[in-house]
N, C-alpha and C. Protein backbone atom coordinates (compact mmCIF):
# COMPACT_ATOMS: atom_id res chain seq x y z
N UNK A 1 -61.68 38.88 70.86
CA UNK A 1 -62.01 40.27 70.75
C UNK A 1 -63.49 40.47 71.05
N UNK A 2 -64.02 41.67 71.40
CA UNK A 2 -65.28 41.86 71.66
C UNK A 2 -65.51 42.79 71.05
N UNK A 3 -66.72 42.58 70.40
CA UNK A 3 -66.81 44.15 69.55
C UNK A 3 -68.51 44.59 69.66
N UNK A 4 -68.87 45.53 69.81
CA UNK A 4 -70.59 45.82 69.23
C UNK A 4 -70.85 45.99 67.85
N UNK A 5 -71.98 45.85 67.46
CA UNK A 5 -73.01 45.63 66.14
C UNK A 5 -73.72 46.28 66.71
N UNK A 6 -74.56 47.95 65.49
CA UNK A 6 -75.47 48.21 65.43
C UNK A 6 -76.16 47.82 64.41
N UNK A 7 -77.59 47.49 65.07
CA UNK A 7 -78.08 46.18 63.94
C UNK A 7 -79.41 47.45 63.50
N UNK A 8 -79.37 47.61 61.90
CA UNK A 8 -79.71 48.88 61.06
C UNK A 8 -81.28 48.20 59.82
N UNK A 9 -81.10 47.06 59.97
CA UNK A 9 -82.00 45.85 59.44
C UNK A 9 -83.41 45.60 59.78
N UNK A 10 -83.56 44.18 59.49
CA UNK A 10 -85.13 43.78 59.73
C UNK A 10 -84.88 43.61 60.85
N UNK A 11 -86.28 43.24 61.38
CA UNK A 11 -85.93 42.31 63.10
C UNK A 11 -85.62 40.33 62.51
N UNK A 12 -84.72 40.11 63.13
CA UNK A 12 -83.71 38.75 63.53
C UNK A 12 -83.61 37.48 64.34
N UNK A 13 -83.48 36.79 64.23
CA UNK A 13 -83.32 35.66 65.23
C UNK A 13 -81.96 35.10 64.93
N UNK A 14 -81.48 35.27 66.32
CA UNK A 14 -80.04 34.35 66.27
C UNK A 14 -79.94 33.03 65.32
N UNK A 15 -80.72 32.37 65.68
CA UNK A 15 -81.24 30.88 65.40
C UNK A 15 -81.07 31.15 63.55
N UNK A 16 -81.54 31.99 62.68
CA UNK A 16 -82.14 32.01 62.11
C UNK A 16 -80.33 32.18 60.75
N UNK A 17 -79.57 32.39 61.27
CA UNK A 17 -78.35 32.77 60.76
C UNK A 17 -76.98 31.79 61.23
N UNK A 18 -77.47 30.84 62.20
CA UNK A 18 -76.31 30.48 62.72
C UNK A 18 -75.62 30.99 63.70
N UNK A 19 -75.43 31.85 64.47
CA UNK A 19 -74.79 32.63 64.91
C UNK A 19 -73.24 31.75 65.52
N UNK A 20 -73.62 30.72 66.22
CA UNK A 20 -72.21 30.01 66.40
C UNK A 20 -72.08 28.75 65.61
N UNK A 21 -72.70 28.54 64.72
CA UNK A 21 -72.14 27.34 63.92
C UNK A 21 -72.02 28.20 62.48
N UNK A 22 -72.39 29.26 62.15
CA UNK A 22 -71.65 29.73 60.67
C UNK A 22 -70.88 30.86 60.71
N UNK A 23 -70.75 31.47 62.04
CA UNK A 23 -70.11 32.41 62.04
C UNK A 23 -68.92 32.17 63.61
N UNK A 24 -68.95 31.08 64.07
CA UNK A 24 -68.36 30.79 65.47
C UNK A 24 -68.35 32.21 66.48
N UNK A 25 -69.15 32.77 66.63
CA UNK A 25 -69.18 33.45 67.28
C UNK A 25 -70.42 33.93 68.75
N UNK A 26 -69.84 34.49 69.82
CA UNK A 26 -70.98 34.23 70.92
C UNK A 26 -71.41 35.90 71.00
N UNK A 27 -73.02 35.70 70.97
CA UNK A 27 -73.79 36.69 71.65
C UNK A 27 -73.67 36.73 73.00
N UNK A 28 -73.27 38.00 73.78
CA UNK A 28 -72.86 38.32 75.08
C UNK A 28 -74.02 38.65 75.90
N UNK A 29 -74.86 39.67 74.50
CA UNK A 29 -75.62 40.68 75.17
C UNK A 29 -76.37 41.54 73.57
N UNK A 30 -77.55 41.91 74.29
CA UNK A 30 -78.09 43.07 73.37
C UNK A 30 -77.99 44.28 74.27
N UNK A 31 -78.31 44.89 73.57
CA UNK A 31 -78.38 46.69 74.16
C UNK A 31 -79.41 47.22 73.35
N UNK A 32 -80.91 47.38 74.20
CA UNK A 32 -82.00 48.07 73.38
C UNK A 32 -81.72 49.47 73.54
N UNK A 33 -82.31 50.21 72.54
CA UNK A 33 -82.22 51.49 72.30
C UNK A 33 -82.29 52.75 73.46
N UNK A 34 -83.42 51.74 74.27
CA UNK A 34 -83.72 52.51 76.03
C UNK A 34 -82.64 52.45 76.92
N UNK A 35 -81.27 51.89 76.52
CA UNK A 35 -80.20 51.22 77.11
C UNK A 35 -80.54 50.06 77.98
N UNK A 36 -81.76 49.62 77.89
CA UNK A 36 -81.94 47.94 78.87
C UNK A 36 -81.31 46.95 78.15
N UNK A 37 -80.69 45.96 78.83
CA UNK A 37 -79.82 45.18 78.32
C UNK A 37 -80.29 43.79 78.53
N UNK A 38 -80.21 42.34 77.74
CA UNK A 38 -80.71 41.27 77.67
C UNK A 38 -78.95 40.70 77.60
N UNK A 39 -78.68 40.08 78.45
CA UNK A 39 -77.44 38.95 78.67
C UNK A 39 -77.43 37.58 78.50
N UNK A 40 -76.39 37.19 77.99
CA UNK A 40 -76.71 35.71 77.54
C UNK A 40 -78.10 35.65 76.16
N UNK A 41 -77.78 36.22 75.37
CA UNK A 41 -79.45 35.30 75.07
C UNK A 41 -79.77 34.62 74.45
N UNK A 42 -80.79 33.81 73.92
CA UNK A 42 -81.20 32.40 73.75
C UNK A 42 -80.96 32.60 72.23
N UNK A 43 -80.40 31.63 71.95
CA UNK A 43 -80.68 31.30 70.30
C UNK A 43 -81.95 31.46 69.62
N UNK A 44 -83.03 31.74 70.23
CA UNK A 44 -84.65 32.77 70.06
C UNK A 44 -84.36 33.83 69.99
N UNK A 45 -83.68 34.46 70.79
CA UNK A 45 -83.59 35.80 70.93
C UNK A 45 -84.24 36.48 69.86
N UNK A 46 -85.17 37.65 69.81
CA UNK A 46 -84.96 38.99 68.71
C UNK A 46 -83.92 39.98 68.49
N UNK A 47 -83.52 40.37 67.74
CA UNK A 47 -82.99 41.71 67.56
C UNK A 47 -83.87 41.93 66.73
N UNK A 48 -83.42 43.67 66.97
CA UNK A 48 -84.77 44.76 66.07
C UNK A 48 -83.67 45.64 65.75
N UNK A 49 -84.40 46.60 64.59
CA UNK A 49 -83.47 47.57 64.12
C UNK A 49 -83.04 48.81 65.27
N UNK A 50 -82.26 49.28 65.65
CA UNK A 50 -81.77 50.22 66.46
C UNK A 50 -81.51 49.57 67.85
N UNK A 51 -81.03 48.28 68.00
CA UNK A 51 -80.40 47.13 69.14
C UNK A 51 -78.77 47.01 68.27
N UNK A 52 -78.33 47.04 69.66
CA UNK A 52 -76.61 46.37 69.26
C UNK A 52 -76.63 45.09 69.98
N UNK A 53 -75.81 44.51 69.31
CA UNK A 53 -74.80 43.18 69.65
C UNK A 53 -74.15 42.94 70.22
N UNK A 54 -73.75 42.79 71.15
CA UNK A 54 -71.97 42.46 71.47
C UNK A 54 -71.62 41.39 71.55
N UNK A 55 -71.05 40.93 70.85
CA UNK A 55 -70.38 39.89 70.44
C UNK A 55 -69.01 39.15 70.70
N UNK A 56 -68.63 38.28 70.65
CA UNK A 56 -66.86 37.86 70.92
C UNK A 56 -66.68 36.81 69.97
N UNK A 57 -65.38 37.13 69.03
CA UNK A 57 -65.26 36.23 67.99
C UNK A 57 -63.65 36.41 67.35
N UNK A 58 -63.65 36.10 66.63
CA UNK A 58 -62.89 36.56 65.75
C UNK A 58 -62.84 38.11 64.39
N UNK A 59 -62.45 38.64 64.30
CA UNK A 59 -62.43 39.63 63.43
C UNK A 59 -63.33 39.21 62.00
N UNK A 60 -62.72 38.95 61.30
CA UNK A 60 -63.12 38.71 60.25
C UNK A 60 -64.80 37.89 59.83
N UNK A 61 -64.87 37.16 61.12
CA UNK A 61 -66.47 36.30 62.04
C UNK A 61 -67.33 37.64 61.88
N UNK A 62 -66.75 38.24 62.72
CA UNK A 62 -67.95 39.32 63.02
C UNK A 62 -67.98 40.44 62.32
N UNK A 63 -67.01 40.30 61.33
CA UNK A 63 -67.41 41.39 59.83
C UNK A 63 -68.61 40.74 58.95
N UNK A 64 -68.52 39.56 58.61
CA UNK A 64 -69.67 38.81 57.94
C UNK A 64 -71.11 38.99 59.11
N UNK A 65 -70.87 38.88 60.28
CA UNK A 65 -72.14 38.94 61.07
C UNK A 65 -72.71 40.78 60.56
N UNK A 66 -71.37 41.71 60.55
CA UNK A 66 -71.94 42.59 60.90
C UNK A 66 -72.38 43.07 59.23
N UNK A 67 -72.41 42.87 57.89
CA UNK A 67 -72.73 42.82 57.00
C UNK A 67 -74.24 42.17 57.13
N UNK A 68 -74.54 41.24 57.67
CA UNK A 68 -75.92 40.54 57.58
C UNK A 68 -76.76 41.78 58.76
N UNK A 69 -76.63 42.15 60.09
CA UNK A 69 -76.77 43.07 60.83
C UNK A 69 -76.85 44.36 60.22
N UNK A 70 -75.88 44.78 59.86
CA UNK A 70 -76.37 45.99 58.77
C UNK A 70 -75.46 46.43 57.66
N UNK A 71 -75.72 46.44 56.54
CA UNK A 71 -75.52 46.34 55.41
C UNK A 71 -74.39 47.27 55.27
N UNK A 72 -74.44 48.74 55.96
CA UNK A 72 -73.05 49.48 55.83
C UNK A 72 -71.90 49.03 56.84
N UNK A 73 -71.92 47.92 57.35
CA UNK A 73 -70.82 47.27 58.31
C UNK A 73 -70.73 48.42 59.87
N UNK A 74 -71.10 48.73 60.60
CA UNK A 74 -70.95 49.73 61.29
C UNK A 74 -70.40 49.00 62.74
N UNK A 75 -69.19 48.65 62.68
CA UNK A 75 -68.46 47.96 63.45
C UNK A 75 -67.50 48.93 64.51
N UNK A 76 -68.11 48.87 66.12
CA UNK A 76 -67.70 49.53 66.76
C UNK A 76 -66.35 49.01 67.27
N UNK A 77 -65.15 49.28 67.51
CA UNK A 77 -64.41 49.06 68.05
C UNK A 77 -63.39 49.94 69.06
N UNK A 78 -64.05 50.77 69.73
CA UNK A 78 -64.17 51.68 70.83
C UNK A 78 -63.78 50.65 72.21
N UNK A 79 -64.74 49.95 72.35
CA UNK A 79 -64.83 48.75 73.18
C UNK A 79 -63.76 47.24 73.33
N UNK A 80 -63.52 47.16 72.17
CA UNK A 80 -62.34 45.70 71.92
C UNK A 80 -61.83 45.66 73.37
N UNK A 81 -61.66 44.65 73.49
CA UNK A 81 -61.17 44.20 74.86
C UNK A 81 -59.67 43.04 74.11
N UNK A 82 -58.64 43.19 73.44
CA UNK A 82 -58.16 42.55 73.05
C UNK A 82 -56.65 42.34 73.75
């Protein structure tokens, strides 16, 4: 499934959470607020508050991601590609 995260938080580092070893899940892409987009990105990567995610995982993966991302869960699924 693919879903977006609006990330409502501090600023982040992939690295800094696990992203595919505690949550098995892959960063696709960010989406900054200007709509410029960063693909693939590095386990460095930043996110900042008002950047989405898009992600591919499992459901329940990317409910825990999106709880750490932002605290009211704001899980788009407009997009799912399932």
């Amino acid at each position: 499934m693919v879903f977006t995260l609006y990330v409502a938080g501090a600023v982040v580092q992939f690295k800094d959470f696990g992203t595919r070893q505690n949550f098995n899940l892959i960063i696709i892409a960010i989406k900054k607020p200007d709509g410029g987009m960063l693909f693939n990105p590095s386990f460095e990567a930043a996110i900042m508050p008002g950047d989405t995610a898009i992600a591919v995982g499992e459901e329940e993966n990317l409910q825990k991601l999106a709880k750490i991302l932002d605290p009211k869960v704001n899980v788009d699924r407009s997009k799912d590609k399932s």
